[in-house]
N, C-alpha and C. Protein backbone atom coordinates (compact mmCIF):
# COMPACT_ATOMS: atom_id res chain seq x y z
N UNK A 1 35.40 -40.83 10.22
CA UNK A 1 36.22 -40.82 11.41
C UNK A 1 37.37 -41.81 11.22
N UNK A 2 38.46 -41.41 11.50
CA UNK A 2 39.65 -42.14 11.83
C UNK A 2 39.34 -43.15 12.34
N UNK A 3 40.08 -44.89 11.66
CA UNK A 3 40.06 -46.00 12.44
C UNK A 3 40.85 -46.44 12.84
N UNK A 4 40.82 -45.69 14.68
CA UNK A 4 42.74 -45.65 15.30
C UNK A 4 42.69 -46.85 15.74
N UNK A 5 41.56 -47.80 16.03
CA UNK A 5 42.23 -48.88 16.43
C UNK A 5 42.93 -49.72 15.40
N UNK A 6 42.47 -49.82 14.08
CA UNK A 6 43.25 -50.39 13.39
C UNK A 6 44.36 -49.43 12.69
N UNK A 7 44.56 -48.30 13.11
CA UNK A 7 46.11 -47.90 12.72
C UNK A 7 46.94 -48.24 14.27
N UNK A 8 46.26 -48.83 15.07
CA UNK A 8 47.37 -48.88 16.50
C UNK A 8 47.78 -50.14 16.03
N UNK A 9 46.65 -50.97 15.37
CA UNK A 9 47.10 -52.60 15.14
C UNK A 9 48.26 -52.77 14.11
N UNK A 10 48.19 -51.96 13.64
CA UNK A 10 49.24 -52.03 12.17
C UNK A 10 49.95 -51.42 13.16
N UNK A 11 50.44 -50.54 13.57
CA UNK A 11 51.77 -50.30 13.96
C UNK A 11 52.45 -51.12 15.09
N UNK A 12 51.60 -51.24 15.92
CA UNK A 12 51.92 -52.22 17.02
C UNK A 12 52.52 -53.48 16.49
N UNK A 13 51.95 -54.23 15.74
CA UNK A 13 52.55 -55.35 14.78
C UNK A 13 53.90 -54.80 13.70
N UNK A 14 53.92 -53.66 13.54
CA UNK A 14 54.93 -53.78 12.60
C UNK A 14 56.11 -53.51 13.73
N UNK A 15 55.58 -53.00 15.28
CA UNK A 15 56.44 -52.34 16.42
C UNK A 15 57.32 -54.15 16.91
N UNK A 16 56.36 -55.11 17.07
CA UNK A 16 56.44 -56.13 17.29
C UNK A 16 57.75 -57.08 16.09
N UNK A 17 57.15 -56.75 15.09
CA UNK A 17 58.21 -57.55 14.08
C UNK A 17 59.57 -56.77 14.30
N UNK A 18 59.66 -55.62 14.39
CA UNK A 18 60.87 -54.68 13.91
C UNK A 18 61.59 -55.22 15.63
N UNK A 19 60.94 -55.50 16.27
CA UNK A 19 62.05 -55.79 17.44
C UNK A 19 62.41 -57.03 17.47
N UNK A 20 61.80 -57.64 16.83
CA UNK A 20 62.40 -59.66 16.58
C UNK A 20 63.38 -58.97 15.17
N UNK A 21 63.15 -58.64 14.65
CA UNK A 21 64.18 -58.39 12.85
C UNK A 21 65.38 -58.01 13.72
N UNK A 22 65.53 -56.85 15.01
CA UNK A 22 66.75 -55.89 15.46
C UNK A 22 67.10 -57.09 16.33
N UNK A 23 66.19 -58.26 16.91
CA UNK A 23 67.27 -58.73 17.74
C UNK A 23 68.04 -59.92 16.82
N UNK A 24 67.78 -59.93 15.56
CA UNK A 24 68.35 -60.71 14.53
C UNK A 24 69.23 -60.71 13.92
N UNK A 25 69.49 -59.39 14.32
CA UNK A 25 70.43 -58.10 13.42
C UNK A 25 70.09 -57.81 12.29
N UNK A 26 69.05 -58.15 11.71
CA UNK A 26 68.28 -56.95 10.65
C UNK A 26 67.61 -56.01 10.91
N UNK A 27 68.71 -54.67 11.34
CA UNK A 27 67.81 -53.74 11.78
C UNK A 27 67.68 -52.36 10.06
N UNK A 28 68.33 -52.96 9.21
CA UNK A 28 67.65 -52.06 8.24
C UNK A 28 66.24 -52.87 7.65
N UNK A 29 65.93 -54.09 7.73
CA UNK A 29 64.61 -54.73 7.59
C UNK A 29 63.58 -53.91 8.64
N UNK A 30 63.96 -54.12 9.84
CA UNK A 30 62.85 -53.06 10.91
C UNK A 30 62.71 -51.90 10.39
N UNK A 31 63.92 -51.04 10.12
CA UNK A 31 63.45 -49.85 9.69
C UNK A 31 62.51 -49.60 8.38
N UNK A 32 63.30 -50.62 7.45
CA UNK A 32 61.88 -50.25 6.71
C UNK A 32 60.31 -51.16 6.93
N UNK A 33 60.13 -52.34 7.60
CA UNK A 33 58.82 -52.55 8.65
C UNK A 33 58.52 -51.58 9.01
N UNK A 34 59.09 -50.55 9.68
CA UNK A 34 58.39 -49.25 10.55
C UNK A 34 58.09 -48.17 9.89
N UNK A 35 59.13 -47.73 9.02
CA UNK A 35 58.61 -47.04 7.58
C UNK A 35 57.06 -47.41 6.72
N UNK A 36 57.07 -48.58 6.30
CA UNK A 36 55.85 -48.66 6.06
C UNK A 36 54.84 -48.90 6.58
N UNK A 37 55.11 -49.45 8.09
CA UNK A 37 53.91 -49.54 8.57
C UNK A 37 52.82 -47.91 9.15
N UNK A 38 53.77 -46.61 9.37
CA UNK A 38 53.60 -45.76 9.47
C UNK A 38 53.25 -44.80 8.15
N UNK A 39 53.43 -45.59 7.24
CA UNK A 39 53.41 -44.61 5.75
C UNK A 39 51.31 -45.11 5.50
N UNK A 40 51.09 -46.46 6.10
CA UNK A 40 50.24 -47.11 5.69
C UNK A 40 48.86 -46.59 7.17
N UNK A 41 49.67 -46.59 8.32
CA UNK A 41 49.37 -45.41 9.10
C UNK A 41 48.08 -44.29 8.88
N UNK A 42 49.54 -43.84 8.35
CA UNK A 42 49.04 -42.25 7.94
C UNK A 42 47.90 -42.09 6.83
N UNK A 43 48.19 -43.28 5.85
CA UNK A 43 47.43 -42.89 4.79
C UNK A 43 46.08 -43.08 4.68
N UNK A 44 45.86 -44.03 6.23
CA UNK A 44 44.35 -44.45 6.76
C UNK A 44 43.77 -43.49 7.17
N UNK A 45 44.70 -42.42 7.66
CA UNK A 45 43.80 -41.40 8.95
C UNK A 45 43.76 -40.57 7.92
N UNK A 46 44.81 -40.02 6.75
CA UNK A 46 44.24 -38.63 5.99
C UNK A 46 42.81 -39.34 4.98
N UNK A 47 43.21 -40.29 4.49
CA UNK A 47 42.09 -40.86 3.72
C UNK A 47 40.62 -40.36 4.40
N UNK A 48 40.53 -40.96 5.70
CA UNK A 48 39.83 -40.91 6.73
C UNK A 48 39.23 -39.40 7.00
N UNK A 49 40.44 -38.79 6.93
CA UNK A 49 40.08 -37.08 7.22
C UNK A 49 39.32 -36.18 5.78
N UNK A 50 40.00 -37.06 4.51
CA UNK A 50 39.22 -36.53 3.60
C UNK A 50 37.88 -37.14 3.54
N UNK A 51 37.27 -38.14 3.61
CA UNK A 51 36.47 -38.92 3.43
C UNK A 51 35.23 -37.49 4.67
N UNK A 52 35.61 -37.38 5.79
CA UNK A 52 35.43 -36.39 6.72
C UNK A 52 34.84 -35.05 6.11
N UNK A 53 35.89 -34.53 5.32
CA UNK A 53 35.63 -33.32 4.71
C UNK A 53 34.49 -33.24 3.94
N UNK A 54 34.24 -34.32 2.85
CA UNK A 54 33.74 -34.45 2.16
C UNK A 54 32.06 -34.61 2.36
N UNK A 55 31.84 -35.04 4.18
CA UNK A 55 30.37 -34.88 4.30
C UNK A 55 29.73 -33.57 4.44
């Protein structure tokens, strides 16, 4: 099973940094914070979904 609370924590924190980086004016730093925090995301829940399949 998917562990959404810790993909909410990773994004929420990377949601958190990327708005201190934009009010810094590094908003191509946020974008890629949000890029990976969503790449890292995703790769929990398919992992997750194969791991799933596999029982």
């Amino acid at each position: 099973m998917p562990n959404y609370p810790k993909m909410y924590a990773i994004l929420c924190a990377a949601a958190s940094e990327a708005i201190d980086r934009i009010g810094s004016g590094d908003s191509a730093g946020a974008v890629n914070l949000l890029q990976n925090a969503l790449s890292e995301a995703e790769d929990l829940y398919i992992c997750a979904e194969d791991e799933r399949k596999k029982e």
